[in-house]
C-alpha atoms as a PDB file:
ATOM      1  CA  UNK A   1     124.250 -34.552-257.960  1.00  0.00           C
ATOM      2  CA  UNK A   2     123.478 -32.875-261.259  1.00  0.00           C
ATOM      3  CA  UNK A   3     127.217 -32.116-262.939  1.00  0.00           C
ATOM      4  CA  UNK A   4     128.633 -30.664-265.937  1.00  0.00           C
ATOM      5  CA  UNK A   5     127.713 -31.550-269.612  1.00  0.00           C
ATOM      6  CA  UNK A   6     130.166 -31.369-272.371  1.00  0.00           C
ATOM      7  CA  UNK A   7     129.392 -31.075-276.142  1.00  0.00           C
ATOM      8  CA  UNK A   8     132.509 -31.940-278.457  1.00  0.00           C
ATOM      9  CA  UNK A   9     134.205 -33.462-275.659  1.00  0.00           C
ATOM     10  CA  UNK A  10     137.348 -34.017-277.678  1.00  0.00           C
ATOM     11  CA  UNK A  11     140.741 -34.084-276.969  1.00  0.00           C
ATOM     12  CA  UNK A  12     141.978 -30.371-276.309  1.00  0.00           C
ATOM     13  CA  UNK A  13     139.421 -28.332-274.732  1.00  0.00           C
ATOM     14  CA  UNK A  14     136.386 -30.864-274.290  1.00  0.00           C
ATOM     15  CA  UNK A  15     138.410 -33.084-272.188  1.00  0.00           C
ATOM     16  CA  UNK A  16     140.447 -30.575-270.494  1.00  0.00           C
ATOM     17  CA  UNK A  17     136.789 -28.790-269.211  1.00  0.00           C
ATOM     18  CA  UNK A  18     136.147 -31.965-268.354  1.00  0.00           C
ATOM     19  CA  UNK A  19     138.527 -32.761-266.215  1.00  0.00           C
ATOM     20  CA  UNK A  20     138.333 -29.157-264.728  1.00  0.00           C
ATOM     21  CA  UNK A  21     134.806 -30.300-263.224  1.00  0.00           C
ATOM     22  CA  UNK A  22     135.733 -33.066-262.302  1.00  0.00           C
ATOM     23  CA  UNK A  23     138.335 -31.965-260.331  1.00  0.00           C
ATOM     24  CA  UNK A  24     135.453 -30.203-258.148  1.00  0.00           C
ATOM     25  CA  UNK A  25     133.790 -33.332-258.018  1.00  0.00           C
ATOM     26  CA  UNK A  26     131.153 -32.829-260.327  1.00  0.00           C
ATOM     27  CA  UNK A  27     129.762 -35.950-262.382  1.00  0.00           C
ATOM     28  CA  UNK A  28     130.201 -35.940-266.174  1.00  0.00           C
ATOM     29  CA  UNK A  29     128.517 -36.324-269.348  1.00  0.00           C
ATOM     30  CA  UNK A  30     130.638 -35.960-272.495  1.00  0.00           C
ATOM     31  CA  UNK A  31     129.048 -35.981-275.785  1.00  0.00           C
ATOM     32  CA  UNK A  32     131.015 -36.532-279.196  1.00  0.00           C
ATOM     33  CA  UNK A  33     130.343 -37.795-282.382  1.00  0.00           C
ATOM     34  CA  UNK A  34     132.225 -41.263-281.671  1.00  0.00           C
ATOM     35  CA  UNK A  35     132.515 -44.011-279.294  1.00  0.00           C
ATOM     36  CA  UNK A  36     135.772 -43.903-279.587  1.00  0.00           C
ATOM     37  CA  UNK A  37     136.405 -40.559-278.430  1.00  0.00           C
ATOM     38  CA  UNK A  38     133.661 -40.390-275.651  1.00  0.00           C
ATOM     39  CA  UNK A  39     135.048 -43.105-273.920  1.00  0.00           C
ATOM     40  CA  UNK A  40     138.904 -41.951-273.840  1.00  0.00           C
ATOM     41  CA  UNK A  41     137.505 -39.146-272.589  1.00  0.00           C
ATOM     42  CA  UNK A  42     135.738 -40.887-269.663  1.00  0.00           C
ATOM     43  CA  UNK A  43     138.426 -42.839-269.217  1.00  0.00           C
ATOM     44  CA  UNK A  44     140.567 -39.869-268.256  1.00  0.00           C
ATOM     45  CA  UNK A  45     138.142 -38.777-265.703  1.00  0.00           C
ATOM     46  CA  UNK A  46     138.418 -42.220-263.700  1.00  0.00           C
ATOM     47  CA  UNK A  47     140.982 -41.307-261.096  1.00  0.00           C
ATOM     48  CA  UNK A  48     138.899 -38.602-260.024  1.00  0.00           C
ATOM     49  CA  UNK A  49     136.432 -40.457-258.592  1.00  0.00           C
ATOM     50  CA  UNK A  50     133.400 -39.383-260.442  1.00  0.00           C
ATOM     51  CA  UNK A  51     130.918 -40.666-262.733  1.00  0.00           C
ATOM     52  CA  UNK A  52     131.909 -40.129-266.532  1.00  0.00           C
ATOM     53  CA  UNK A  53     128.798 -40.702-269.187  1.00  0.00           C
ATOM     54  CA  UNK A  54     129.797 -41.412-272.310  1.00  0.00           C
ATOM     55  CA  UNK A  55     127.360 -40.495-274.907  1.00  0.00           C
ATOM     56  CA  UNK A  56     127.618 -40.187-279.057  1.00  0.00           C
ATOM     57  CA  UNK A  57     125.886 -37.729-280.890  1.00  0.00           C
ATOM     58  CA  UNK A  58     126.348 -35.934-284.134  1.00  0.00           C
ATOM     59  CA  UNK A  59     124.897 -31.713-283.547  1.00  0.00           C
ATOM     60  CA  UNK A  60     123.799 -31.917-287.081  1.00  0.00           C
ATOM     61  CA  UNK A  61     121.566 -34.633-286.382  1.00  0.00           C
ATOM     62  CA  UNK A  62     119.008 -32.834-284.083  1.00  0.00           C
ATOM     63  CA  UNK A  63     116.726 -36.133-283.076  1.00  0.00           C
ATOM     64  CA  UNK A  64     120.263 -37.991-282.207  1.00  0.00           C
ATOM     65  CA  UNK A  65     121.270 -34.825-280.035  1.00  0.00           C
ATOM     66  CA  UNK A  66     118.069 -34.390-278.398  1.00  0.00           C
ATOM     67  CA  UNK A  67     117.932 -38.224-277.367  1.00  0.00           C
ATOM     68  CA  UNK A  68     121.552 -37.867-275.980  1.00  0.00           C
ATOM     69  CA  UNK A  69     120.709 -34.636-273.911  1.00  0.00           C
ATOM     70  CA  UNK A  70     117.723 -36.576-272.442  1.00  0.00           C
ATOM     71  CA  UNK A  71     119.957 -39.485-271.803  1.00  0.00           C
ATOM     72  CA  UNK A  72     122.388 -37.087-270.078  1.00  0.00           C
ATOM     73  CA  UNK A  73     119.863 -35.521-268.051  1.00  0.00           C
ATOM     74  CA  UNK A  74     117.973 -39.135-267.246  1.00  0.00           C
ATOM     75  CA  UNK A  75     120.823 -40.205-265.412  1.00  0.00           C
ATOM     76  CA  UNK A  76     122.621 -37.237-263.734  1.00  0.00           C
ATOM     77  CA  UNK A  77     119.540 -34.764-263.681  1.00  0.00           C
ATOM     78  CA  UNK A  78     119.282 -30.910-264.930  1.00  0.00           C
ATOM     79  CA  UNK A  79     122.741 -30.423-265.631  1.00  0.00           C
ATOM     80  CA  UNK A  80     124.474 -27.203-263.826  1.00  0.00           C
ATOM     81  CA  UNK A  81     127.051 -26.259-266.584  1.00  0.00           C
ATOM     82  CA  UNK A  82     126.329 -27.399-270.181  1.00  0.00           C
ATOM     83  CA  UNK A  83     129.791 -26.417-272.396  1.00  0.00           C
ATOM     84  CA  UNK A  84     128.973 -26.108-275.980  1.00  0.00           C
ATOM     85  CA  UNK A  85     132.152 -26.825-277.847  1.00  0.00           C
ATOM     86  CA  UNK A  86     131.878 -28.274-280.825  1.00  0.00           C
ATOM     87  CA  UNK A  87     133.550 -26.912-283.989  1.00  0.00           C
ATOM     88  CA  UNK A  88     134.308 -27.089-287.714  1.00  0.00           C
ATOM     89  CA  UNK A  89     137.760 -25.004-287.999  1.00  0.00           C
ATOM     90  CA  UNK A  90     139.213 -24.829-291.988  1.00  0.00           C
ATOM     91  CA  UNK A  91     140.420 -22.264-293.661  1.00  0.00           C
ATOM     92  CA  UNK A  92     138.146 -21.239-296.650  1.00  0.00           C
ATOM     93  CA  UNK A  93     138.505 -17.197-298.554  1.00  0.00           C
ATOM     94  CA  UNK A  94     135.436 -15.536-300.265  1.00  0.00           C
ATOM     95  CA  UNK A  95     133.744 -17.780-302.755  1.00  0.00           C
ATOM     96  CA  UNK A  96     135.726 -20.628-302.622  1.00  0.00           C
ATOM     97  CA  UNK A  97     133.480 -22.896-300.290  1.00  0.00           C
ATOM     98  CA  UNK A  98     129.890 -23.904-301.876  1.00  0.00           C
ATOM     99  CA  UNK A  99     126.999 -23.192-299.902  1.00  0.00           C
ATOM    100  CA  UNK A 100     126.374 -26.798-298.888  1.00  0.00           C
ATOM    101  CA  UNK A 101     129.486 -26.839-297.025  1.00  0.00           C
ATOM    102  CA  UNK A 102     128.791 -23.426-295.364  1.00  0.00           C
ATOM    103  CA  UNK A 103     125.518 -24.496-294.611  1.00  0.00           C
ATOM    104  CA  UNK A 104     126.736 -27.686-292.745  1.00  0.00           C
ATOM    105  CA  UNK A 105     129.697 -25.736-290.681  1.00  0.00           C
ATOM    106  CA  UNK A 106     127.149 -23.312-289.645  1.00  0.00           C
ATOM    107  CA  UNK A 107     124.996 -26.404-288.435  1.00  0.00           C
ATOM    108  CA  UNK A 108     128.199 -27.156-285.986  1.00  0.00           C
ATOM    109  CA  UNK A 109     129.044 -24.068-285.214  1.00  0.00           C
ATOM    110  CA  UNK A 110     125.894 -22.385-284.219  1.00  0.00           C
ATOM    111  CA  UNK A 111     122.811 -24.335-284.830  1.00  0.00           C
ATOM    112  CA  UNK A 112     123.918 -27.256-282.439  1.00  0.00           C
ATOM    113  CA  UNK A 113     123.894 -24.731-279.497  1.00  0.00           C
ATOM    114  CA  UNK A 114     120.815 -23.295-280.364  1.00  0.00           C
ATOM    115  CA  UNK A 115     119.179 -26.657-280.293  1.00  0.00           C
ATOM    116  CA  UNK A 116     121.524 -27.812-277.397  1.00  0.00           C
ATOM    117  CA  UNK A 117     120.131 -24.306-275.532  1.00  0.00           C
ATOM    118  CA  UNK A 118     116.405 -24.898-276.448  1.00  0.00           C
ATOM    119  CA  UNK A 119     116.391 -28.178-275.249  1.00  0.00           C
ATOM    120  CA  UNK A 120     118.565 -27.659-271.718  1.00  0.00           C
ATOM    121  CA  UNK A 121     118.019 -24.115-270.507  1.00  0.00           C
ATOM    122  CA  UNK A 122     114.407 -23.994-269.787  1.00  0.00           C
ATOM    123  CA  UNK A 123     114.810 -26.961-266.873  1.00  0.00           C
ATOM    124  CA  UNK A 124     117.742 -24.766-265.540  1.00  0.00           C
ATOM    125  CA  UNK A 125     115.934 -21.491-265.969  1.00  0.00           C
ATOM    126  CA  UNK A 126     113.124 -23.204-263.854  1.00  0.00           C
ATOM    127  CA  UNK A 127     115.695 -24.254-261.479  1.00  0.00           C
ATOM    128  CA  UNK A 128     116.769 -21.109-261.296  1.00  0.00           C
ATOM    129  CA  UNK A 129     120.466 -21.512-261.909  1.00  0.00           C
ATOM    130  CA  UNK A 130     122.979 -22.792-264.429  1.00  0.00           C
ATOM    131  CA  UNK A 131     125.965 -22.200-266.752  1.00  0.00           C
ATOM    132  CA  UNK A 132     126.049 -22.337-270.803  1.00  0.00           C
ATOM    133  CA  UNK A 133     129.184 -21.907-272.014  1.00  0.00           C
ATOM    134  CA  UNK A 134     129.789 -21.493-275.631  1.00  0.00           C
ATOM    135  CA  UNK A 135     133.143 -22.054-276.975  1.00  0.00           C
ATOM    136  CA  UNK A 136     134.201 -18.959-279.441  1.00  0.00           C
ATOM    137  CA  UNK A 137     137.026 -17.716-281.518  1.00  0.00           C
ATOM    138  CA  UNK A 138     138.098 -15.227-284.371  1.00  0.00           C
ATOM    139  CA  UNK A 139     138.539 -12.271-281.859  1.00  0.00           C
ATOM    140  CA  UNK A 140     138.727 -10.494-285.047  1.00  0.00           C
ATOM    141  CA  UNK A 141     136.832 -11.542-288.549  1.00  0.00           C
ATOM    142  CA  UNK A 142     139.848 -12.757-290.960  1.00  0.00           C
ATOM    143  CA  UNK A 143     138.901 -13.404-294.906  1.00  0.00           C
ATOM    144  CA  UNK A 144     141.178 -16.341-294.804  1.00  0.00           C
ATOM    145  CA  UNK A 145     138.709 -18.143-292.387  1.00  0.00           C
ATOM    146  CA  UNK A 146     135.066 -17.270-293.912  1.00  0.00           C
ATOM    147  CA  UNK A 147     133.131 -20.173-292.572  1.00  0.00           C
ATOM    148  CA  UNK A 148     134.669 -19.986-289.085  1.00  0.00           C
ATOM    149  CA  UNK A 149     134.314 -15.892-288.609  1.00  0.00           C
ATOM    150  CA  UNK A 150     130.645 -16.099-289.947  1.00  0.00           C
ATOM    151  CA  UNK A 151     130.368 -18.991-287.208  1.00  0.00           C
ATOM    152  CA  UNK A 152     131.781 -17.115-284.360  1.00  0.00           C
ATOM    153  CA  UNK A 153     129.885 -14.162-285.279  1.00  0.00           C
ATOM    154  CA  UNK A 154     126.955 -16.275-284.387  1.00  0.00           C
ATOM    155  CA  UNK A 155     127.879 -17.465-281.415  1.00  0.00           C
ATOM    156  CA  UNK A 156     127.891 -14.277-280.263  1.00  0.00           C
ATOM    157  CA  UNK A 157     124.786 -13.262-281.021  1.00  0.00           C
ATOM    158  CA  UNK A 158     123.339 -16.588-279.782  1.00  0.00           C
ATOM    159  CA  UNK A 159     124.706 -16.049-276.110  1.00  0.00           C
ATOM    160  CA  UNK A 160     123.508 -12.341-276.385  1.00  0.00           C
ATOM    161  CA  UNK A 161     120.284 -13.547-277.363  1.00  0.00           C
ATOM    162  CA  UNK A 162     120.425 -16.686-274.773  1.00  0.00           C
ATOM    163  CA  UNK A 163     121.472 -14.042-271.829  1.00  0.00           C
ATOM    164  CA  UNK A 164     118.255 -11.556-272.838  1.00  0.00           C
ATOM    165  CA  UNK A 165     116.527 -14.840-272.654  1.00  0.00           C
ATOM    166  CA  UNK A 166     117.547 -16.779-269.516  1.00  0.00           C
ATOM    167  CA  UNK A 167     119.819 -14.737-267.551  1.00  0.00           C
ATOM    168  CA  UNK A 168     116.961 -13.129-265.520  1.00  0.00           C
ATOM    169  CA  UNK A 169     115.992 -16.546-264.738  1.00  0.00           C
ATOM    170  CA  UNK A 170     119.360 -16.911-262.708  1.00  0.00           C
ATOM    171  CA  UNK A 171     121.054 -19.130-265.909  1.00  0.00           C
ATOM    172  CA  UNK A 172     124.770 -17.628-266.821  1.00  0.00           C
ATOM    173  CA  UNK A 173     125.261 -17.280-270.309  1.00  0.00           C
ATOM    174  CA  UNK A 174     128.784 -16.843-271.967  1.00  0.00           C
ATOM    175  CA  UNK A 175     131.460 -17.416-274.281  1.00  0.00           C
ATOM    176  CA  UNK A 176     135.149 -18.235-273.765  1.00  0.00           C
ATOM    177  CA  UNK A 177     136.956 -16.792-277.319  1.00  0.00           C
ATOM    178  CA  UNK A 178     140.003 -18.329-277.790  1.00  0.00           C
ATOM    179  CA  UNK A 179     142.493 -16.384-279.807  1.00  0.00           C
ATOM    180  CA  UNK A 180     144.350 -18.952-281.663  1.00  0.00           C
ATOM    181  CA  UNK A 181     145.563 -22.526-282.304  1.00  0.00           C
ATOM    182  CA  UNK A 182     144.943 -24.692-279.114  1.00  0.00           C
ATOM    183  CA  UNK A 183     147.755 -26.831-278.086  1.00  0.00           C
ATOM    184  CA  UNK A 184     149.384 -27.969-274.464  1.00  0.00           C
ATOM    185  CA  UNK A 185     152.751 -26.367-273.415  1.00  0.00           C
ATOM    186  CA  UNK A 186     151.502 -23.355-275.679  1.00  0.00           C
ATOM    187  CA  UNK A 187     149.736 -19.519-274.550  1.00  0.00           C
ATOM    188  CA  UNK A 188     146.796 -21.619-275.665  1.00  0.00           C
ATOM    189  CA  UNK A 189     147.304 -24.536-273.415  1.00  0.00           C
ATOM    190  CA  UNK A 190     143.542 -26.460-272.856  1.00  0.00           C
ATOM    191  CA  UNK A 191     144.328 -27.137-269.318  1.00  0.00           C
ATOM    192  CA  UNK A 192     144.883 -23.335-268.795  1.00  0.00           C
ATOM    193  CA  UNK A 193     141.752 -22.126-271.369  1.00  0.00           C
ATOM    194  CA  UNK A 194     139.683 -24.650-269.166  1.00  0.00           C
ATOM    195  CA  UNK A 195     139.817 -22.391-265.859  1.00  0.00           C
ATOM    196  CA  UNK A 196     137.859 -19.762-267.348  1.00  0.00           C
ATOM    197  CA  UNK A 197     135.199 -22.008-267.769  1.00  0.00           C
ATOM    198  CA  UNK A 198     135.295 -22.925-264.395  1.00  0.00           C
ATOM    199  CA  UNK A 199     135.880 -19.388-263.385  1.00  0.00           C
ATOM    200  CA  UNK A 200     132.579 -18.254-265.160  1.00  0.00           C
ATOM    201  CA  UNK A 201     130.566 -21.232-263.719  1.00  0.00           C
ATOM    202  CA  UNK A 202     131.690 -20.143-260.405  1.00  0.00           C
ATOM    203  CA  UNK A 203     131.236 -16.105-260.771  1.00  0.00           C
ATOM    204  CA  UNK A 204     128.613 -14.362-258.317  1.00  0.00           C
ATOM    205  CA  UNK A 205     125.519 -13.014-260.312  1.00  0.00           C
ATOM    206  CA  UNK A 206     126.603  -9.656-260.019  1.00  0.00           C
ATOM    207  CA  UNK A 207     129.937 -10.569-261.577  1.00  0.00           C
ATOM    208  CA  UNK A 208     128.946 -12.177-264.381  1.00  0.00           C
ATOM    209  CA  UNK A 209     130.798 -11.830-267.362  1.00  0.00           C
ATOM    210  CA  UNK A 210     129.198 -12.960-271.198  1.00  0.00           C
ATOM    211  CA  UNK A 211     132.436 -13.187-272.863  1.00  0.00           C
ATOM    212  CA  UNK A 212     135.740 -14.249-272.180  1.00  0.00           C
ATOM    213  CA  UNK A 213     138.824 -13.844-274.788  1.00  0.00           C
ATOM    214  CA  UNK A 214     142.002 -15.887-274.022  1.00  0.00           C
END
C-alpha cells in the first residue's frame, strides 16, 4: 500500500502528521536531516502496526533528497500524501541577516518543496490522485521575522503554482498556515494542527481547499 511521506519529520508537527496516518493505517516514510531523529520518529509509530521508513536527508542537498525520495518510493510505491514541512524559523529585521543566510533559509523553506514537488507529483499526477501538503505560517508578513515571511510568501505561491499545475490531474495541493508557536497542551497543539492535514488528504475534489490557517 503506497502511504504517507513526511519531510522534516521532527518532533512537533512531523511526527504528530505522522502518527495521524498512521492511525488510518497508512505506511510511513519520514525524512529528516538525522538518524537520530528519523528513527524516534519511527519508533513512535510502532504500536500502530505499520511500517515506519526512516530516511536522512538534508533539502538543501538536492542529490541527497532526490536519492531519499526514490528510496521512499522504492519501497512503499507512489506515495498518496507527501507533507512538506521542513523549516528554518529565527527572528531576523531588515538588513540585519547577510544574503548567504537568506539564501540558505529560502533553500529550506521553499526550494526543498519545489524540488520535493518536481520529483513526486508527476508519478501521482499520472496516477491520478494525491496530496502535497505544504506546511505555512506568518498569516500576516511581520518585519521582526524577514527570512521566515519572505519564506511563507513563497510557499504560497509554490502551492498556487503546484495546484495550476497538477490539480487537474486529480493531485490536491495545499497549505496548512499555522498562526503561531507550536507546542502540545497549547491553541497550537501538533496533535490538533495534524487533523487538518488529514482532513485535506481526505476532502472530496469538489471540496478542496488550498489553504488552511490554524
Amino acid at each position: 500500500m503506497a502511504g504517507a511521506l513526511i519531510i522534516g519529520a521532527g518532533p512537533g508537527i512531523g511526527q504528530a502528521v505522522a502518527r495521524r496516518f498512521a492511525r488510518e493505517g497508512l505506511p510511513i516514510a519520514l525524512v529528516a536531516r538525522t538518524k537520530e531523529t528519523v528513527t524516534a520518529g519511527a519508533g513512535s509509530l510502532a504500536s500502530l502496526g505499520v511500517r515506519a521508513l526512516p530516511l536522512t536527508a538534508d533539502v538543501t542537498d538536492e542529490t541527497g533528497l532526490r536519492a531519499a525520495l526514490d528510496t521512499a518510493v522504492a519501497e512503499l510505491g507512489v506515495p498518496n500524501a507527501v507533507v512538506y514541512n521542513a523549516a528554518v524559523i529565527r527572528p531576523d529585521a531588515v538588513g540585519e541577516l547577510p544574503l548567504r543566510d537568506h539564501l540558505d533559509t529560502y533553500a529550506v523553506n521553499v526550494l526543498g518543496a519545489l524540488t520535493t514537488a518536481a520529483h513526486l507529483l508527476p508519478g501521482m499526477a499520472a496516477r491520478g490522485r494525491g496530496t502535497f501538503v505544504v506546511t505555512g505560517g506568518m498569516p500576516e508578513m511581520k518585519p521582526p521575522y524577514v527570512s521566515l515571511s519572505l519564506g511563507k510568501a513563497g510557499v504560497r505561491a509554490l502551492v498556487e503554482l503546484l495546484d495550476t499545475e497538477y490539480g487537474p490531474s486529480g493531485v490536491h495541493v495545499a497549505t496548512v498556515t499555522v498562526g503561531g508557536a507550536v507546542a502540545p497542551g497549547t491553541a497550537y497543539d501538533p496533535d490538533d494542527i495534524a487533523d487538518h492535514y488529514w482532513r485535506l488528504h481526505t476532502q472530496p475534489r469538489g471540496e478542496w481547499e488550498r489553504e488552511v490557517l490554524h
